[in-house]
PDB file of N, CA and C in Angstrom:
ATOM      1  N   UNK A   1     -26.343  17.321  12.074  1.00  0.00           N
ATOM      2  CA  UNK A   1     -26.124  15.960  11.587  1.00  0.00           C
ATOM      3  C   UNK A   1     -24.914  15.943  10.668  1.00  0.00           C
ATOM      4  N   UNK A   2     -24.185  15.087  10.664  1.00  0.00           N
ATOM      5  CA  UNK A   2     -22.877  14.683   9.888  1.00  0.00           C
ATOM      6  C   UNK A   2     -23.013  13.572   8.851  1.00  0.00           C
ATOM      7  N   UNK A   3     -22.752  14.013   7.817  1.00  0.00           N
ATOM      8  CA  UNK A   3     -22.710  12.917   6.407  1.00  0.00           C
ATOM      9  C   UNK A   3     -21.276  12.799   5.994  1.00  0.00           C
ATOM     10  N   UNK A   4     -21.055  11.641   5.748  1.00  0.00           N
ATOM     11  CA  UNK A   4     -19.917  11.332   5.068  1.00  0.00           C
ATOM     12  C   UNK A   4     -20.380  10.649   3.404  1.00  0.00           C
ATOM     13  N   UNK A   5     -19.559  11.073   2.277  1.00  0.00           N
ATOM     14  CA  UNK A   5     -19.643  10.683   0.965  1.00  0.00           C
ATOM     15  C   UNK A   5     -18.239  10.262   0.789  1.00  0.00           C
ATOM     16  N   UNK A   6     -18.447   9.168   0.395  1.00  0.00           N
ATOM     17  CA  UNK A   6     -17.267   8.366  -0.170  1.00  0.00           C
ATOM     18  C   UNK A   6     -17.189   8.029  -1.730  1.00  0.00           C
ATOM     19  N   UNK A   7     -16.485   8.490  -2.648  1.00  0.00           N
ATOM     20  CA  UNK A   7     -16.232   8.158  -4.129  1.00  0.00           C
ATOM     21  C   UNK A   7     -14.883   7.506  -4.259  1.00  0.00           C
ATOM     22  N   UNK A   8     -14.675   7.259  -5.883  1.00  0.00           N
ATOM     23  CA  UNK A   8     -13.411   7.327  -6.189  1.00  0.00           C
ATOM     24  C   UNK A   8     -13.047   5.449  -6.617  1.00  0.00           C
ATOM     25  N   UNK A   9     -14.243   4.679  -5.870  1.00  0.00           N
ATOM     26  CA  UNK A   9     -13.985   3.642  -6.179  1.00  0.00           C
ATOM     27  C   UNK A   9     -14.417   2.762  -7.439  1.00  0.00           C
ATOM     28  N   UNK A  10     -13.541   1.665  -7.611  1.00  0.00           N
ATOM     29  CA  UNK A  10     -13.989   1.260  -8.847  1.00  0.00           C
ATOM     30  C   UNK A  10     -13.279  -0.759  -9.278  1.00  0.00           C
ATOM     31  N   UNK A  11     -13.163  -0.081 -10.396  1.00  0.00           N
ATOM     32  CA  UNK A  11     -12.057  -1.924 -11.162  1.00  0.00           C
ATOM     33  C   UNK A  11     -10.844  -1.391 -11.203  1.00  0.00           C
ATOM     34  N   UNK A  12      -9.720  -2.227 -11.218  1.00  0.00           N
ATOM     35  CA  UNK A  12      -8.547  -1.624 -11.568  1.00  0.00           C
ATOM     36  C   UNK A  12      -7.392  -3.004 -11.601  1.00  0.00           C
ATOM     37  N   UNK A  13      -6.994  -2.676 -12.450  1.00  0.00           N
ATOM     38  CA  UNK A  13      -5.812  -4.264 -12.527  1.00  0.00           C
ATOM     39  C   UNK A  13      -4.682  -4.214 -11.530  1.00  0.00           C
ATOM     40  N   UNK A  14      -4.425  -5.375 -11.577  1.00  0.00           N
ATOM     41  CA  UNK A  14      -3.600  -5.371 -10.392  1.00  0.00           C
ATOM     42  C   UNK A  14      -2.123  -4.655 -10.754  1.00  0.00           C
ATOM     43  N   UNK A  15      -1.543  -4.276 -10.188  1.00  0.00           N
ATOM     44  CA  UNK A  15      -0.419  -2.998 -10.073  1.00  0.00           C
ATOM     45  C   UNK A  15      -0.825  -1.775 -10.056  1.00  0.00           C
ATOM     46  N   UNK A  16      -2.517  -0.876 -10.424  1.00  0.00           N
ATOM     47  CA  UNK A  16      -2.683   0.141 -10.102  1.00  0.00           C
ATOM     48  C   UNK A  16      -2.710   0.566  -9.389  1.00  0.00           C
ATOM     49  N   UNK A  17      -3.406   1.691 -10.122  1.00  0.00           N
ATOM     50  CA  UNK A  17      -4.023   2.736  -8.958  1.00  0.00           C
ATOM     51  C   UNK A  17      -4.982   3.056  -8.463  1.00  0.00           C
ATOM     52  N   UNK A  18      -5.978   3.515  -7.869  1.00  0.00           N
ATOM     53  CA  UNK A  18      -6.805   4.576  -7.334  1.00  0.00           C
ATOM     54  C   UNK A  18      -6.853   5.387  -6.637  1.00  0.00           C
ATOM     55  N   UNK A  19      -7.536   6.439  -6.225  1.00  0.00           N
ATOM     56  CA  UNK A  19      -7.443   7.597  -5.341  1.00  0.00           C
ATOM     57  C   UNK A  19      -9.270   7.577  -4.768  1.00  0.00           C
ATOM     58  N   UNK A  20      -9.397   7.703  -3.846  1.00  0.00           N
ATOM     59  CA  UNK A  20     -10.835   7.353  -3.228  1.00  0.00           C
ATOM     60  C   UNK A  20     -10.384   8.772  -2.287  1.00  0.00           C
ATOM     61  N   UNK A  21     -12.420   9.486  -2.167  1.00  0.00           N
ATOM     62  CA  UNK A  21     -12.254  10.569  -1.600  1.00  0.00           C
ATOM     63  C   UNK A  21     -13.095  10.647  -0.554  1.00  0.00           C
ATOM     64  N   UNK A  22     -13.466  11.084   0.411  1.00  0.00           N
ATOM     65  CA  UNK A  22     -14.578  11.172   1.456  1.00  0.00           C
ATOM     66  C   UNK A  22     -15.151  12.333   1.823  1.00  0.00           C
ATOM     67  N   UNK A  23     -16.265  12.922   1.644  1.00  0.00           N
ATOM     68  CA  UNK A  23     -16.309  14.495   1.719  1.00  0.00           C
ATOM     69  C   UNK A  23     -16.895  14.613   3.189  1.00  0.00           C
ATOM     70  N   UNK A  24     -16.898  15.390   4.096  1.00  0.00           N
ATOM     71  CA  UNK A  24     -17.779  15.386   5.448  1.00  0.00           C
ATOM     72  C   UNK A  24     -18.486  16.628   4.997  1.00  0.00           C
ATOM     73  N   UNK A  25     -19.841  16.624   5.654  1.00  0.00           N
ATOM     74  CA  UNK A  25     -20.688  17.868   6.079  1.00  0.00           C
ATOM     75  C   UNK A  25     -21.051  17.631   7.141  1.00  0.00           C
ATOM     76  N   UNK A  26     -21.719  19.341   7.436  1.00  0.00           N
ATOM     77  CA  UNK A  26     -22.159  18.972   8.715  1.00  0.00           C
ATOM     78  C   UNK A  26     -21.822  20.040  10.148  1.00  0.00           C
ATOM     79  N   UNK A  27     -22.482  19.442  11.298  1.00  0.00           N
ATOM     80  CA  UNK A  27     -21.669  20.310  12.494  1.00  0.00           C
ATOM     81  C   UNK A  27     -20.699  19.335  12.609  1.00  0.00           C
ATOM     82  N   UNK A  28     -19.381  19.719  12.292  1.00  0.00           N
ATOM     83  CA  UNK A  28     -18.024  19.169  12.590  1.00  0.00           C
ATOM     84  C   UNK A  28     -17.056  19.900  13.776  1.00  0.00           C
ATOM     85  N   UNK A  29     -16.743  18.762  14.538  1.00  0.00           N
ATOM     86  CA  UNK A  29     -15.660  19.680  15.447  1.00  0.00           C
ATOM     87  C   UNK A  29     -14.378  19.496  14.642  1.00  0.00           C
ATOM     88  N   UNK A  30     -13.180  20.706  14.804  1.00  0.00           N
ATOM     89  CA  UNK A  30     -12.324  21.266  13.807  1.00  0.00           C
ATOM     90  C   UNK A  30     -10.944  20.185  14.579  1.00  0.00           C
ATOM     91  N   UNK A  31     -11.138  19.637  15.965  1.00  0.00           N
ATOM     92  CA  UNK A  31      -9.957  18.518  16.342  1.00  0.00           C
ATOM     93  C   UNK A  31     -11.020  17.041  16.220  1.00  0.00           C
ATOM     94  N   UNK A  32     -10.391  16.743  14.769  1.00  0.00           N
ATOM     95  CA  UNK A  32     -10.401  15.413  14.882  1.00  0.00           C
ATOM     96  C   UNK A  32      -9.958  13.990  14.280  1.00  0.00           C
ATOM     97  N   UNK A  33     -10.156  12.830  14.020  1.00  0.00           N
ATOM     98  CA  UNK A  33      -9.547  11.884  13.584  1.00  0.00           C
ATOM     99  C   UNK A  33     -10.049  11.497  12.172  1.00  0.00           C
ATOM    100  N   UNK A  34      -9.519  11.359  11.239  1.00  0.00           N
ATOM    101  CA  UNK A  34     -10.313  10.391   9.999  1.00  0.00           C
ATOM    102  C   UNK A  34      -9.726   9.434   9.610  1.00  0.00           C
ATOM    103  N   UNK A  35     -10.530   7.903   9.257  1.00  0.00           N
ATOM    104  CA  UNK A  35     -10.081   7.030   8.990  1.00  0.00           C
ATOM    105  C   UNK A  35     -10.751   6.231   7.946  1.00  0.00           C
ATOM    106  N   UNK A  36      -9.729   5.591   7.418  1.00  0.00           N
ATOM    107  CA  UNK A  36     -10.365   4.678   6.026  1.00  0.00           C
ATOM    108  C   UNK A  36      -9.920   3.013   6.876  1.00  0.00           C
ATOM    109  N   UNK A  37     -11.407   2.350   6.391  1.00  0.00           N
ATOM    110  CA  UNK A  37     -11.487   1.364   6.739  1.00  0.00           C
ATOM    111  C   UNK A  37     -11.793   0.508   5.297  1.00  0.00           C
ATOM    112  N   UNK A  38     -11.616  -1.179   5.892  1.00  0.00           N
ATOM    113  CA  UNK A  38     -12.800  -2.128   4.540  1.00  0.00           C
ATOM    114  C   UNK A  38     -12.545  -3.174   5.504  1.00  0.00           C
ATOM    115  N   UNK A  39     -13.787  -3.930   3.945  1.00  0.00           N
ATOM    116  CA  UNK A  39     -14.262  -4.939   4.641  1.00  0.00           C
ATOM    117  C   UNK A  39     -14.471  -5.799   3.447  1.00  0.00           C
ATOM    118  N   UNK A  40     -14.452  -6.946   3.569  1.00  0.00           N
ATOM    119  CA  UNK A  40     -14.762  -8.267   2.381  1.00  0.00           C
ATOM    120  C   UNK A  40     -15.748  -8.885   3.366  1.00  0.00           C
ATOM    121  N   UNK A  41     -16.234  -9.689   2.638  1.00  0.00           N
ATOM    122  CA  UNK A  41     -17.383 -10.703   2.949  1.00  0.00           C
ATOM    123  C   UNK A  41     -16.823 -11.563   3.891  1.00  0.00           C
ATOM    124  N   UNK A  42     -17.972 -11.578   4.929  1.00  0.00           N
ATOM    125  CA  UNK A  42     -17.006 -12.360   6.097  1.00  0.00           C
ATOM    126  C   UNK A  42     -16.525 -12.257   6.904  1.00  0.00           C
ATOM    127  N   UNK A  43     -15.441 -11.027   6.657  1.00  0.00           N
ATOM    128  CA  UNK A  43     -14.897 -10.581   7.907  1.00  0.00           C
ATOM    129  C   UNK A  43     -14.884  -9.271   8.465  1.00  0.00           C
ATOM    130  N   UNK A  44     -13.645  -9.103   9.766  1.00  0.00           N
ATOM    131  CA  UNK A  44     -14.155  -8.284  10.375  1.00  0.00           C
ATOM    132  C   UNK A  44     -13.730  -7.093   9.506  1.00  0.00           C
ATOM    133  N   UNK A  45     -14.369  -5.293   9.762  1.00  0.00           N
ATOM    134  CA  UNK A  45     -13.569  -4.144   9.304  1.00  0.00           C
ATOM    135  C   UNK A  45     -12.224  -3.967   9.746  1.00  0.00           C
ATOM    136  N   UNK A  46     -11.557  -3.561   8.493  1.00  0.00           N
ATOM    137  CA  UNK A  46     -10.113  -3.582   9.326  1.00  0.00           C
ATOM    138  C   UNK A  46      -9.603  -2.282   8.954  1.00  0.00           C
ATOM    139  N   UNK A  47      -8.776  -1.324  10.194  1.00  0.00           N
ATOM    140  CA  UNK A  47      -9.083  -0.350   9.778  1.00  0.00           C
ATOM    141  C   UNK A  47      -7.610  -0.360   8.678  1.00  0.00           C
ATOM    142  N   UNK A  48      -7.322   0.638   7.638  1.00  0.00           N
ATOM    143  CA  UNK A  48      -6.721   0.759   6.866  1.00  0.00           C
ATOM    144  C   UNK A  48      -5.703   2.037   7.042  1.00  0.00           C
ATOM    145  N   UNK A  49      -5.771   3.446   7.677  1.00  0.00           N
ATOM    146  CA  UNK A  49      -5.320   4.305   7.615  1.00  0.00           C
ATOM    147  C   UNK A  49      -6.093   5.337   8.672  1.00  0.00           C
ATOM    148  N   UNK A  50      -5.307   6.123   8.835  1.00  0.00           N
ATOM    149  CA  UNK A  50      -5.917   7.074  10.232  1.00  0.00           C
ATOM    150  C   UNK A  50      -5.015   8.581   9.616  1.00  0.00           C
ATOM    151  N   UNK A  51      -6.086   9.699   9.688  1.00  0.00           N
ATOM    152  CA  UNK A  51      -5.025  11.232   9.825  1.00  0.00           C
ATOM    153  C   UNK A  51      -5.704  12.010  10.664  1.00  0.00           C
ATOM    154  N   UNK A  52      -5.010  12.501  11.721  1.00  0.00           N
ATOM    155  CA  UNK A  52      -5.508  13.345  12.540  1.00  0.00           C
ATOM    156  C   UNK A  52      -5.747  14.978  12.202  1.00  0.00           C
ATOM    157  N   UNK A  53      -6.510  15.378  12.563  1.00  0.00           N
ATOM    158  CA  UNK A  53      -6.680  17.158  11.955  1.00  0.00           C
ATOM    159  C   UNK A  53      -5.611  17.825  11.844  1.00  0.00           C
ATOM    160  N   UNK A  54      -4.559  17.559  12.781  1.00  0.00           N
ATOM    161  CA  UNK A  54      -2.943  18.176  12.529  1.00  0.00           C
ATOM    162  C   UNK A  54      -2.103  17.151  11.756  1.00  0.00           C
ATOM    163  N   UNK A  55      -2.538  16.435  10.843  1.00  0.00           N
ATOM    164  CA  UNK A  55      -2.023  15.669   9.732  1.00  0.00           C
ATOM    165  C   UNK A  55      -1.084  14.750  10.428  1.00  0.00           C
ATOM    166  N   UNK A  56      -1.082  13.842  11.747  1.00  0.00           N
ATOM    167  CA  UNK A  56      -0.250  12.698  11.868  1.00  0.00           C
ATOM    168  C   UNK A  56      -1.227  11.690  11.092  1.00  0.00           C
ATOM    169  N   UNK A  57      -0.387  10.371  10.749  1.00  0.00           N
ATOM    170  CA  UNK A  57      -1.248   9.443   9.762  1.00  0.00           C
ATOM    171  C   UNK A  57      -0.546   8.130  10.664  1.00  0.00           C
ATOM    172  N   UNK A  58      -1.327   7.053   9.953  1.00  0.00           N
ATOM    173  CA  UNK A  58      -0.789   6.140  10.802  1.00  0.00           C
ATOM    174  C   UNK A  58      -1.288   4.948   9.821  1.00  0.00           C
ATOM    175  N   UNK A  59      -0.796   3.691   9.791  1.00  0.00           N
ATOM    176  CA  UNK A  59      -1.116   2.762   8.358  1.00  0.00           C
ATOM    177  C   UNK A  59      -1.238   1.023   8.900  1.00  0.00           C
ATOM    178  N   UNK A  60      -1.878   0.373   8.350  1.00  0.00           N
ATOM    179  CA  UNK A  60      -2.118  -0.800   8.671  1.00  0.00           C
ATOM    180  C   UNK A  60      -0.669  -1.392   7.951  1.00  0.00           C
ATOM    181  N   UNK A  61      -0.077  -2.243   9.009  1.00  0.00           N
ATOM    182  CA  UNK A  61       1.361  -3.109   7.879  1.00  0.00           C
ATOM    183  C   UNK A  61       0.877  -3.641   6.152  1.00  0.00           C
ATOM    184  N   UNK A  62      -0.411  -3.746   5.925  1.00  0.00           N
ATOM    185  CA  UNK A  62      -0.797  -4.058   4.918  1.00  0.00           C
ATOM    186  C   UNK A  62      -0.252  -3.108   3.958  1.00  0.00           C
ATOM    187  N   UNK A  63      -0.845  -1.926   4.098  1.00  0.00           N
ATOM    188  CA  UNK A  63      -0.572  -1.512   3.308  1.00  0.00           C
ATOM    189  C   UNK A  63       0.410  -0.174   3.095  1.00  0.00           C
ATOM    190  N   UNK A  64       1.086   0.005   4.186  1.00  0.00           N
ATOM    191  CA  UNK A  64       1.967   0.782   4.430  1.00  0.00           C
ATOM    192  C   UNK A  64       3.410   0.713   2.853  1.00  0.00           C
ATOM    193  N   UNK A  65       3.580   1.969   2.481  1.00  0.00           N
ATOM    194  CA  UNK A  65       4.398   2.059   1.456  1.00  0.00           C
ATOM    195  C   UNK A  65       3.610   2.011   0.097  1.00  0.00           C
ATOM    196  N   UNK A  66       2.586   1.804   0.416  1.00  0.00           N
ATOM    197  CA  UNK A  66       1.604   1.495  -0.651  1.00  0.00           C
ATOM    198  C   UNK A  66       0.553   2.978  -1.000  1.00  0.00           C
ATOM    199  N   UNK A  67      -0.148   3.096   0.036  1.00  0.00           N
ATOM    200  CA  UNK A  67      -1.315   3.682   0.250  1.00  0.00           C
ATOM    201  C   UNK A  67      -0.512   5.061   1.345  1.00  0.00           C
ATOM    202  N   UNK A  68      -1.531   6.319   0.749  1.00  0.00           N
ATOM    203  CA  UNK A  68      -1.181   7.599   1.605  1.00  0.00           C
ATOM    204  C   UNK A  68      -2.528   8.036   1.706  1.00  0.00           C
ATOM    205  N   UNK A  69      -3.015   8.403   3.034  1.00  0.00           N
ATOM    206  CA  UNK A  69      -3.569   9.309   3.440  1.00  0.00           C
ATOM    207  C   UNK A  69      -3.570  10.818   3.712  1.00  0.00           C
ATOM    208  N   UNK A  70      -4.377  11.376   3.053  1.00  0.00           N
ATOM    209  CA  UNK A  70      -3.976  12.800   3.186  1.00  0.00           C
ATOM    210  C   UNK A  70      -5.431  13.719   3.655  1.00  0.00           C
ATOM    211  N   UNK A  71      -5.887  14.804   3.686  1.00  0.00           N
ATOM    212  CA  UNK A  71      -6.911  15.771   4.122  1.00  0.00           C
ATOM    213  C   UNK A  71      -6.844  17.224   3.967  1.00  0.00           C
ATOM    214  N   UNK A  72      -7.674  17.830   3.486  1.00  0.00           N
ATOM    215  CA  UNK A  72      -8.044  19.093   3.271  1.00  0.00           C
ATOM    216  C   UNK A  72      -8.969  19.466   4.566  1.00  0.00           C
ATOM    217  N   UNK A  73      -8.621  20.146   5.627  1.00  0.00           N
ATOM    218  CA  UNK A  73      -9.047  20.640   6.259  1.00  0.00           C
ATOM    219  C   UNK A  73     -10.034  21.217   6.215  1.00  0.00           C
ATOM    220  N   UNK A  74      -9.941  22.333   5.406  1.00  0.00           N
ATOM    221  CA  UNK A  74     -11.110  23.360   4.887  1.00  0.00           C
ATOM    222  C   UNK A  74     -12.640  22.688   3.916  1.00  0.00           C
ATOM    223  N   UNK A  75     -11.900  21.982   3.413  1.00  0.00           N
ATOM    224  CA  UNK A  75     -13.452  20.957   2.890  1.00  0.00           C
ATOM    225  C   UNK A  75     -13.631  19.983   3.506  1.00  0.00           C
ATOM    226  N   UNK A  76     -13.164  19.735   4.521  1.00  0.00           N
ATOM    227  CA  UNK A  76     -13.604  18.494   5.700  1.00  0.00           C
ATOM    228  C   UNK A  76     -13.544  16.993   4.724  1.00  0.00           C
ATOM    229  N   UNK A  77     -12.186  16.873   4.134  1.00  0.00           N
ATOM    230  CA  UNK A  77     -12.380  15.887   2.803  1.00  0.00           C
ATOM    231  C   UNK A  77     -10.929  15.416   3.206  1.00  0.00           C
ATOM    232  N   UNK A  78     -11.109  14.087   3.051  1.00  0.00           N
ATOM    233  CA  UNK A  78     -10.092  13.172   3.427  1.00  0.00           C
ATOM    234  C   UNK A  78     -10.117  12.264   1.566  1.00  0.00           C
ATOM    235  N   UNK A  79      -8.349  11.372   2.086  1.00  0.00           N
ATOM    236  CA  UNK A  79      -8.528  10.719   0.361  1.00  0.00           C
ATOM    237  C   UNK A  79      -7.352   9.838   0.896  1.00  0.00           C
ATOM    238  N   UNK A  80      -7.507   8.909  -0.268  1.00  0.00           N
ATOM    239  CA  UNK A  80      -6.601   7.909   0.225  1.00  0.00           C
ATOM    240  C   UNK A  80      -6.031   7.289  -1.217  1.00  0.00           C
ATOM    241  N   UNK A  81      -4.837   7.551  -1.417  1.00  0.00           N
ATOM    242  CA  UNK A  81      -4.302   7.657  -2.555  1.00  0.00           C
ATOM    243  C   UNK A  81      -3.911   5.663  -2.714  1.00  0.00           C
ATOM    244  N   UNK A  82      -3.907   4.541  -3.450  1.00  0.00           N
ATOM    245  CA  UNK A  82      -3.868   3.476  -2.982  1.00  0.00           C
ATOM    246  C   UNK A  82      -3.167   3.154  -4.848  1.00  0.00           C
ATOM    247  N   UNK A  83      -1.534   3.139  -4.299  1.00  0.00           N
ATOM    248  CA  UNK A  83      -0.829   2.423  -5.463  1.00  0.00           C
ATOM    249  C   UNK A  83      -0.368   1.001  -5.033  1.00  0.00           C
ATOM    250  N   UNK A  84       0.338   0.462  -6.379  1.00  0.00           N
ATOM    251  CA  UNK A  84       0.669  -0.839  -6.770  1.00  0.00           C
ATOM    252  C   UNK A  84      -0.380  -1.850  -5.801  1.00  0.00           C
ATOM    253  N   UNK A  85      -1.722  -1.667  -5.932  1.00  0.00           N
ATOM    254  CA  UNK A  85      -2.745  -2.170  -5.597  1.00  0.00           C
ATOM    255  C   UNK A  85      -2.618  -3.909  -6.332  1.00  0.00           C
ATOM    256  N   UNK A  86      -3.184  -5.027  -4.955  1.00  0.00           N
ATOM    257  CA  UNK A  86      -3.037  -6.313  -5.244  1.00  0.00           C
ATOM    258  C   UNK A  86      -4.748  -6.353  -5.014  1.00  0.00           C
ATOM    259  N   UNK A  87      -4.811  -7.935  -5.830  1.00  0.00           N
ATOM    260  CA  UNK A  87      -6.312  -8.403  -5.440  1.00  0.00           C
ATOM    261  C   UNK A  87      -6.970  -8.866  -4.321  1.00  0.00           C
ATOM    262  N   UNK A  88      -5.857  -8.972  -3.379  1.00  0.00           N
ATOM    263  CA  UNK A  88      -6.280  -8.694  -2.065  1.00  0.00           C
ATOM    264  C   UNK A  88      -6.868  -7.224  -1.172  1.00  0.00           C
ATOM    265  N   UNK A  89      -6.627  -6.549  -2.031  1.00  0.00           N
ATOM    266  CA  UNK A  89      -7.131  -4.826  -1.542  1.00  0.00           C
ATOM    267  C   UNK A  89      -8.427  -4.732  -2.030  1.00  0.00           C
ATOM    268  N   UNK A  90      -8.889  -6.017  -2.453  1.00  0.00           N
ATOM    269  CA  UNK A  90     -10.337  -5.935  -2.607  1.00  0.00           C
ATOM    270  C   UNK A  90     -11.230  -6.093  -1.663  1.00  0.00           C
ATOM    271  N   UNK A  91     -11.785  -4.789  -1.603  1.00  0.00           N
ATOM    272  CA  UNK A  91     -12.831  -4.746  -0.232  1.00  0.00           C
ATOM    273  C   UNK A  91     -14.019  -3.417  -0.882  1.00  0.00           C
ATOM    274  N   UNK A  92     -14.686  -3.094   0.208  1.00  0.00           N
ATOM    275  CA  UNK A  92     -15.685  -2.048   0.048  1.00  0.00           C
ATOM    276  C   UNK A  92     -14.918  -1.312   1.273  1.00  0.00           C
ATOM    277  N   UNK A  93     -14.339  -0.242   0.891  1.00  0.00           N
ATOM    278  CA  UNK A  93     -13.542   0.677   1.729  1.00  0.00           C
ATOM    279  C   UNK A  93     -14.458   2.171   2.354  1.00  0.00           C
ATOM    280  N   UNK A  94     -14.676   2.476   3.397  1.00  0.00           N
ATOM    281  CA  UNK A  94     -15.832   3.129   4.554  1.00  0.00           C
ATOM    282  C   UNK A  94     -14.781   4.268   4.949  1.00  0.00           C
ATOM    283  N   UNK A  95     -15.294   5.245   4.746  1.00  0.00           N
ATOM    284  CA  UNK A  95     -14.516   6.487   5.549  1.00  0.00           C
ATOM    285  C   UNK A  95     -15.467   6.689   7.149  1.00  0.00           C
ATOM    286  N   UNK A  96     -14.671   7.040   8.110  1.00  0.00           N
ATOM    287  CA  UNK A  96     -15.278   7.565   9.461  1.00  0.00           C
ATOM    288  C   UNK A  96     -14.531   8.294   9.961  1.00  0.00           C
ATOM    289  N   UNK A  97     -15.219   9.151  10.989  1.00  0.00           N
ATOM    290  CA  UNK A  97     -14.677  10.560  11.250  1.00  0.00           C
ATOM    291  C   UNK A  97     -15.043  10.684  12.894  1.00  0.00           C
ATOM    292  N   UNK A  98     -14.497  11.085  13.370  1.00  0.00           N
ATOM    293  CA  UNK A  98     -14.783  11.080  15.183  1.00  0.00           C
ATOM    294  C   UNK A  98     -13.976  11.877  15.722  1.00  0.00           C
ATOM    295  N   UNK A  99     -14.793  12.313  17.225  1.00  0.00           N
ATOM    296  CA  UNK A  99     -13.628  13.231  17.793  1.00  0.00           C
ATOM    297  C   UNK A  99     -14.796  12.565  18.882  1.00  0.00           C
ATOM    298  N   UNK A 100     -13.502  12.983  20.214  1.00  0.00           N
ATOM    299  CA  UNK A 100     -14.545  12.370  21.289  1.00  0.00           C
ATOM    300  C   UNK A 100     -15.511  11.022  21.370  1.00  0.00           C
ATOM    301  N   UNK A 101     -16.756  11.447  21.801  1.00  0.00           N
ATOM    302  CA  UNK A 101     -17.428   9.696  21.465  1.00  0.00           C
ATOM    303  C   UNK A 101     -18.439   9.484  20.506  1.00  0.00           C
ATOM    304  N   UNK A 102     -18.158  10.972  19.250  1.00  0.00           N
ATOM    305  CA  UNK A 102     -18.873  10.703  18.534  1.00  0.00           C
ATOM    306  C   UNK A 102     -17.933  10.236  17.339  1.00  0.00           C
ATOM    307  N   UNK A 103     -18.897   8.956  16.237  1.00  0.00           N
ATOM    308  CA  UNK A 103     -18.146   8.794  15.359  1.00  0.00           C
ATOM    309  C   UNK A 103     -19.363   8.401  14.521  1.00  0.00           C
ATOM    310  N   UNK A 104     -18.694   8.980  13.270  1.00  0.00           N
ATOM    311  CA  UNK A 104     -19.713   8.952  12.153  1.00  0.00           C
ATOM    312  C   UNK A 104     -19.200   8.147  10.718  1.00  0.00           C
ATOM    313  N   UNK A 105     -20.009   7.301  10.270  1.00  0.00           N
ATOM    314  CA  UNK A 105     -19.595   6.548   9.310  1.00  0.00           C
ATOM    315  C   UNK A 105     -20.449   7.004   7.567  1.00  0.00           C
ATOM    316  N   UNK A 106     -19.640   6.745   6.437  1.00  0.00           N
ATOM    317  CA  UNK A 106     -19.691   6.558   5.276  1.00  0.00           C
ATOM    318  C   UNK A 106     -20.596   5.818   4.442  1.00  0.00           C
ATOM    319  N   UNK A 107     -21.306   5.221   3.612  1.00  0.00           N
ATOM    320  CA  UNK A 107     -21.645   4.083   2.579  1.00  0.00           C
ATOM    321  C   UNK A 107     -20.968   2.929   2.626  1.00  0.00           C
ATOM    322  N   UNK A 108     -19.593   3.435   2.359  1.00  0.00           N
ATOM    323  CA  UNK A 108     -18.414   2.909   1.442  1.00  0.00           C
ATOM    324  C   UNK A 108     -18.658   2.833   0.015  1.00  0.00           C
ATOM    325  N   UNK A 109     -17.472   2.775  -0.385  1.00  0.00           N
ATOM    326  CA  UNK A 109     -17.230   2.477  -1.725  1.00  0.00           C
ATOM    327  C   UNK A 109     -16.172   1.474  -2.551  1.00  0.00           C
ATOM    328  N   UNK A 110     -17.081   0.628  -3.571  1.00  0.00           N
ATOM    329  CA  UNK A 110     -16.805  -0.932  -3.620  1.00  0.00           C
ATOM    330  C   UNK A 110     -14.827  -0.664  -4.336  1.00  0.00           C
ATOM    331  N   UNK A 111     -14.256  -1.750  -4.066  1.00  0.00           N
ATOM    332  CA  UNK A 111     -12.891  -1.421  -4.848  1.00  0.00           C
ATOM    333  C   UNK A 111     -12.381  -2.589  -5.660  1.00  0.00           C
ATOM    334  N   UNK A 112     -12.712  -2.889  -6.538  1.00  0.00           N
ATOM    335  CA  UNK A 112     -11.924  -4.169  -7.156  1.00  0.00           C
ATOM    336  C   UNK A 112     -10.865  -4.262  -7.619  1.00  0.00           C
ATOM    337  N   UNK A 113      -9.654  -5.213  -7.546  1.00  0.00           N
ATOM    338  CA  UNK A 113      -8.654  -5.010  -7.867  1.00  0.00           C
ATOM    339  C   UNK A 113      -8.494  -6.607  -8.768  1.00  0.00           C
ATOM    340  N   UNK A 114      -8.268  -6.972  -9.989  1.00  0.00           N
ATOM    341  CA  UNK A 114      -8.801  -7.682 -10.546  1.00  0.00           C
ATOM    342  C   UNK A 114      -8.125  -7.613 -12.180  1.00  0.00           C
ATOM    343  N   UNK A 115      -8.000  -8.996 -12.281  1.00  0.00           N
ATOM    344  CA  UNK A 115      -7.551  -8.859 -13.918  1.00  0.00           C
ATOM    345  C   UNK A 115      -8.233  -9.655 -14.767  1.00  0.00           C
TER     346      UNK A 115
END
């Protein structure tokens, strides 16, 4: 079975920062995708960022220049570094992890961006 833990989230005024982390356990296969998603009330998940096990990344226009995705291989731990943050980046942000047709999802963790 595969767990995902998501931290890191919180309040933060608008122009910060945060860094949000996702830990995996588990039987993990060693080729695969991780992605940070959110969601606000209402609508749909949108995904936010993607890094593949050989570290290509890939970014929603939102927040591209903004936000970096990065991963530690060896602790099966993904993070998503999220500067000059607006109050629109307010969501509850979900890590998921997949290879093939399995995909496994997170809690999430809430993010306010807020003054």
């Amino acid at each position: 079975q595969v767990q995902l833990v998501e931290s890191g989230g919180g309040l933060v005024q608008p122009g910060g920062s945060l860094r949000l982390s996702c830990a995996a356990s588990g039987n993990i296969f060693s080729i695969n995708v991780m992605v940070w998603y959110r969601q606000t009330p209402g609508k749909q998940r949108e995904l936010v960022a993607t890094i593949t096990s050989a570290g290509s990344t890939n970014y929603a226009d939102s927040v591209k220049g903004r936000f970096t995705i990065s991963r530690e291989n060896a602790k099966n731990t993904v993070y998503l570094q999220m500067n000059s943050l607006k109050p629109e980046d307010t969501a509850v942000y979900y890590c998921n992890l997949r290879w093939g047709p399995r995909a496994y999802w997170g809690r999430g963790t809430q993010v306010t961006v807020s003054s």
